[in-house]
Structures are given as structure tokens and as C-alpha cells.
C-alpha atoms as a PDB file:
ATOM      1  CA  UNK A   1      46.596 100.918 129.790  1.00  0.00           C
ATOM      2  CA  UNK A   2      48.009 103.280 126.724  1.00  0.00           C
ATOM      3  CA  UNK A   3      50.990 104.983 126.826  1.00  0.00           C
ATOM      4  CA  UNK A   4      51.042 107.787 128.903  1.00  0.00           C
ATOM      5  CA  UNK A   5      51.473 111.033 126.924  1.00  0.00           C
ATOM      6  CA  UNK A   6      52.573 114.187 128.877  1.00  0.00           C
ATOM      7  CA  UNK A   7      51.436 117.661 128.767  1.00  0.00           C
ATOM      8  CA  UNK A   8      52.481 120.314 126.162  1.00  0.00           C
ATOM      9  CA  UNK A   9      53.976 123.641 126.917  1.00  0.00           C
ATOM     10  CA  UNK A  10      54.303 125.737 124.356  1.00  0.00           C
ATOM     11  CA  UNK A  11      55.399 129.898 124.799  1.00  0.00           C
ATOM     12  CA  UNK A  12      53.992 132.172 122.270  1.00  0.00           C
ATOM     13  CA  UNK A  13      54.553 135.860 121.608  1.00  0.00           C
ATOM     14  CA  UNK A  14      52.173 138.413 121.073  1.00  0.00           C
ATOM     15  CA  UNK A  15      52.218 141.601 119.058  1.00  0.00           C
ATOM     16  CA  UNK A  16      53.617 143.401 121.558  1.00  0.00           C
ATOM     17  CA  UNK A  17      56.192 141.436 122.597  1.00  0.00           C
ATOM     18  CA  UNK A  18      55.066 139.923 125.881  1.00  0.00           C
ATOM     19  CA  UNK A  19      55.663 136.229 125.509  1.00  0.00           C
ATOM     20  CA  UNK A  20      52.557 133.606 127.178  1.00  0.00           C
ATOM     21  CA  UNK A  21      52.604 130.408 128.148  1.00  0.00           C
ATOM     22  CA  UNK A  22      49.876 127.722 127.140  1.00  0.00           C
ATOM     23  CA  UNK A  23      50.114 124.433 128.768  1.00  0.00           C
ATOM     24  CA  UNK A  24      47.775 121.830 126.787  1.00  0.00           C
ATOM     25  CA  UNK A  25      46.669 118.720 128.550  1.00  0.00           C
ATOM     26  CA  UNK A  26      47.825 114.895 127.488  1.00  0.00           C
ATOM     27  CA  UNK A  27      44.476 114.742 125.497  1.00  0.00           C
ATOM     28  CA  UNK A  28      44.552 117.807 123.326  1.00  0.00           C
ATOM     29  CA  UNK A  29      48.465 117.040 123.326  1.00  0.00           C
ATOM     30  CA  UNK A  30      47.712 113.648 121.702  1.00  0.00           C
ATOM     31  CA  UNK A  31      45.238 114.585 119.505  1.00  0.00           C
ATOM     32  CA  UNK A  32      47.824 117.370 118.170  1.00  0.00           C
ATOM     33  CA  UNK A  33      50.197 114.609 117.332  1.00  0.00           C
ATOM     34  CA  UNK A  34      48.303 112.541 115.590  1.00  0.00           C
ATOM     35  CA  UNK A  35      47.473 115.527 113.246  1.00  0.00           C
ATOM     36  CA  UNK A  36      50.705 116.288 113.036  1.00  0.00           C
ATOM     37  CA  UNK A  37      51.228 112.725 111.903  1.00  0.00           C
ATOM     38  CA  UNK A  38      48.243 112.946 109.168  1.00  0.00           C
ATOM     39  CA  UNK A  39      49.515 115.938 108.022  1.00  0.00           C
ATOM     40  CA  UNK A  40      53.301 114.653 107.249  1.00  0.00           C
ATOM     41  CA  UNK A  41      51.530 111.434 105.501  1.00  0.00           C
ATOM     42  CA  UNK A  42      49.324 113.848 103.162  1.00  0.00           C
ATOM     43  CA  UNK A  43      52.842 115.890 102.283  1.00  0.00           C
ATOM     44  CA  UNK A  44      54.664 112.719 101.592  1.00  0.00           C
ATOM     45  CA  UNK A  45      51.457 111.377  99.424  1.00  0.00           C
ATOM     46  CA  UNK A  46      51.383 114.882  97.489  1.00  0.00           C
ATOM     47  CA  UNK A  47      54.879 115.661  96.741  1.00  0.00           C
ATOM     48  CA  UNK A  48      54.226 111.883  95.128  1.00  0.00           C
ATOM     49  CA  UNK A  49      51.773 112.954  92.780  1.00  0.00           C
ATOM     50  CA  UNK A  50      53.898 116.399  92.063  1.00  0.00           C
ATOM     51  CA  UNK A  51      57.240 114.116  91.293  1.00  0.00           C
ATOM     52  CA  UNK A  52      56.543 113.172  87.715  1.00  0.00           C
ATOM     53  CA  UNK A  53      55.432 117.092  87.157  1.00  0.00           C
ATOM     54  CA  UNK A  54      58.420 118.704  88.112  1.00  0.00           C
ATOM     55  CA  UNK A  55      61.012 116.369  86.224  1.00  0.00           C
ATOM     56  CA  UNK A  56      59.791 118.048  83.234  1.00  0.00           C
ATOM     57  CA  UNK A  57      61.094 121.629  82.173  1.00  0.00           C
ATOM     58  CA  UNK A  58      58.566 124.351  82.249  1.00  0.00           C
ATOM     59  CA  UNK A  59      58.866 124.349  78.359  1.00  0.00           C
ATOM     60  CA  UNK A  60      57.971 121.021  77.959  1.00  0.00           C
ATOM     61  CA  UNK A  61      54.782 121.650  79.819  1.00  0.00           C
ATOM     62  CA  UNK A  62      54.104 124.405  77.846  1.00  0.00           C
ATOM     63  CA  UNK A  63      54.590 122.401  74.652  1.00  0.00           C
ATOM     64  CA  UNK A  64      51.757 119.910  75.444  1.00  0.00           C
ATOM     65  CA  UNK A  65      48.802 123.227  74.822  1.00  0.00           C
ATOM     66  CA  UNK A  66      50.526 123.483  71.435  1.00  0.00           C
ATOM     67  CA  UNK A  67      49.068 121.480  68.971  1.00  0.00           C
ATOM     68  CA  UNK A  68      49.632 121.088  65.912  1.00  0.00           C
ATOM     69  CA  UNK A  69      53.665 121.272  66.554  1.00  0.00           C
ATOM     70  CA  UNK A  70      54.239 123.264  63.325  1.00  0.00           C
ATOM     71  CA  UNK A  71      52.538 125.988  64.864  1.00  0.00           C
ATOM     72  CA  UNK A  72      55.274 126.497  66.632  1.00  0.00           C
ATOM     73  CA  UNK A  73      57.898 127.501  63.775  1.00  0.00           C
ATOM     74  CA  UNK A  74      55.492 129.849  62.177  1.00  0.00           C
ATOM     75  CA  UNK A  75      54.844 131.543  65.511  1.00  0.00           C
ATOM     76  CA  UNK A  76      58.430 131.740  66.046  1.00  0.00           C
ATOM     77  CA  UNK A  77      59.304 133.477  62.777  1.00  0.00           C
ATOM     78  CA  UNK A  78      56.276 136.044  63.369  1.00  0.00           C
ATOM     79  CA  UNK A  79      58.146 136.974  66.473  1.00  0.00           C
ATOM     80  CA  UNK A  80      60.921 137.335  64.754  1.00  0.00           C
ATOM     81  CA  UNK A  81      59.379 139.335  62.360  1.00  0.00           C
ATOM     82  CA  UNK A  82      57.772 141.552  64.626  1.00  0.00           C
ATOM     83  CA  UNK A  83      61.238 142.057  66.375  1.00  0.00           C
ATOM     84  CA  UNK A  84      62.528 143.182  63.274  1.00  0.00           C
ATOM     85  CA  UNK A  85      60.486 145.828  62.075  1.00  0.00           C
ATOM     86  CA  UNK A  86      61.774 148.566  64.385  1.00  0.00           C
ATOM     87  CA  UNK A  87      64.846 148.194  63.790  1.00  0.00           C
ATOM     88  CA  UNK A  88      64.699 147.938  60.325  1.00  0.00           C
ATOM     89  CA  UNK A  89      61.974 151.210  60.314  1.00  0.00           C
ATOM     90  CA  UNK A  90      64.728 153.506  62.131  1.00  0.00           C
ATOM     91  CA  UNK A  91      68.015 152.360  59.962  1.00  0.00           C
ATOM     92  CA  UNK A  92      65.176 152.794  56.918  1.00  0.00           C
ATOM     93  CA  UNK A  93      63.984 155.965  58.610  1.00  0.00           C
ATOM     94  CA  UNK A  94      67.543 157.949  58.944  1.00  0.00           C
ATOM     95  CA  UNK A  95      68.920 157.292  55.619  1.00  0.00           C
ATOM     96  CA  UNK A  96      65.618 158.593  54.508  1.00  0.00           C
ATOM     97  CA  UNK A  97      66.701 161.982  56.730  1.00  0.00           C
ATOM     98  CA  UNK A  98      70.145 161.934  55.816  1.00  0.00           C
ATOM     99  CA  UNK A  99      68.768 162.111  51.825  1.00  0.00           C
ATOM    100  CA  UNK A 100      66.724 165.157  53.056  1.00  0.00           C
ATOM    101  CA  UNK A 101      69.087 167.285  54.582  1.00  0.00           C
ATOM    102  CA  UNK A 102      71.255 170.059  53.193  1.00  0.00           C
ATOM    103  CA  UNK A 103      74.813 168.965  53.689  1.00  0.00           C
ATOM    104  CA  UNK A 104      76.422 172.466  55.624  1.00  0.00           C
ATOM    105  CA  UNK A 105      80.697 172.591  54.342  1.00  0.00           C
ATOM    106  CA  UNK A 106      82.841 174.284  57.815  1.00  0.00           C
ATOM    107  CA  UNK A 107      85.974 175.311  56.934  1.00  0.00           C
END
């Protein structure tokens, strides 16, 4: 004879509040265990395979699409570059204004 497994109660609530309780047999309460049990063995087996993938940085996984590396520096100075040209267009932009205007003397 196996090991006797007793029955499962388990109290649920439904969407309007009233709470029910399901009792499951030894069989179906068995069978629910052992899934539980296959289920914490394929966690265990993927958080594994997901260990060497989250020592690395985000950046670093980013880095591997980048090839050739030198890419890289010239798409960081285009940034740069880009960042710039606001900027640079409004300081450029209001002495241009300030050349344009008639100076008004208060006394």
C-alpha cells in the first residue's frame, strides 16, 4: 500500500464576494502535487539557463549587435553632434537678432 494522501480543501472567492468551498479528493489532490512538484523543477532548471544572462549589464548585451566596435565612437560623436546643433542654432540665432535691432536710449 502507498501512502495515504488526504483530501484538499481549498476556499475561493468569487466576484462578488461570497467565498466557496471545493473539497478535491486524494486522487486529484495527488495528482496536483506532483504538478506542483514538476513545476518547481522546471523554475529551478530555467532560472539555470537565465543565470549566466543576467550577470551581464544590459549594456553589455547590447554591445554584442554592435559590430564592428568602432562603430560605436562614430555613432557616439553623431549624437553628440546632433545634441549640439540646437543649442548652438539659438545662441547663433539671438546674436543674429540682437545685430538687427534698433538699440532704444531711456533716460
Amino acid at each position: 500500500m502507498g501512502s495515504k494522501t488526504l483530501s484538499r480543501k481549498k476556499t475561493i472567492k468569487d466576484d462578488m464576494g461570497r467565498s466557496k468551498t471545493i473539497t478535491l479528493d486524494a486522487e486529484v489532490s495527488e495528482k496536483l502535487d506532483e504538478a506542483d512538484e514538476i513545476d518547481a523543477k522546471r523554475e529551478k532548471e530555467i532560472e539555470e539557463m537565465l543565470k549566466p544572462l543576467r550577470e551581464r549589464s544590459d549594456f553589455m548585451k547590447v554591445m554584442a549587435f554592435n559590430n564592428p566596435k568602432i562603430a560605436i565612437f562614430l555613432a557616439c560623436f553623431c549624437v553628440a553632434a546632433a545634441g549640439l546643433c540646437q543649442p548652438l542654432y539659438g545662441w547663433v540665432f539671438s546674436e543674429f537678432l540682437m545685430e538687427l535691432t534698433i538699440p532704444i536710449n531711456v533716460y
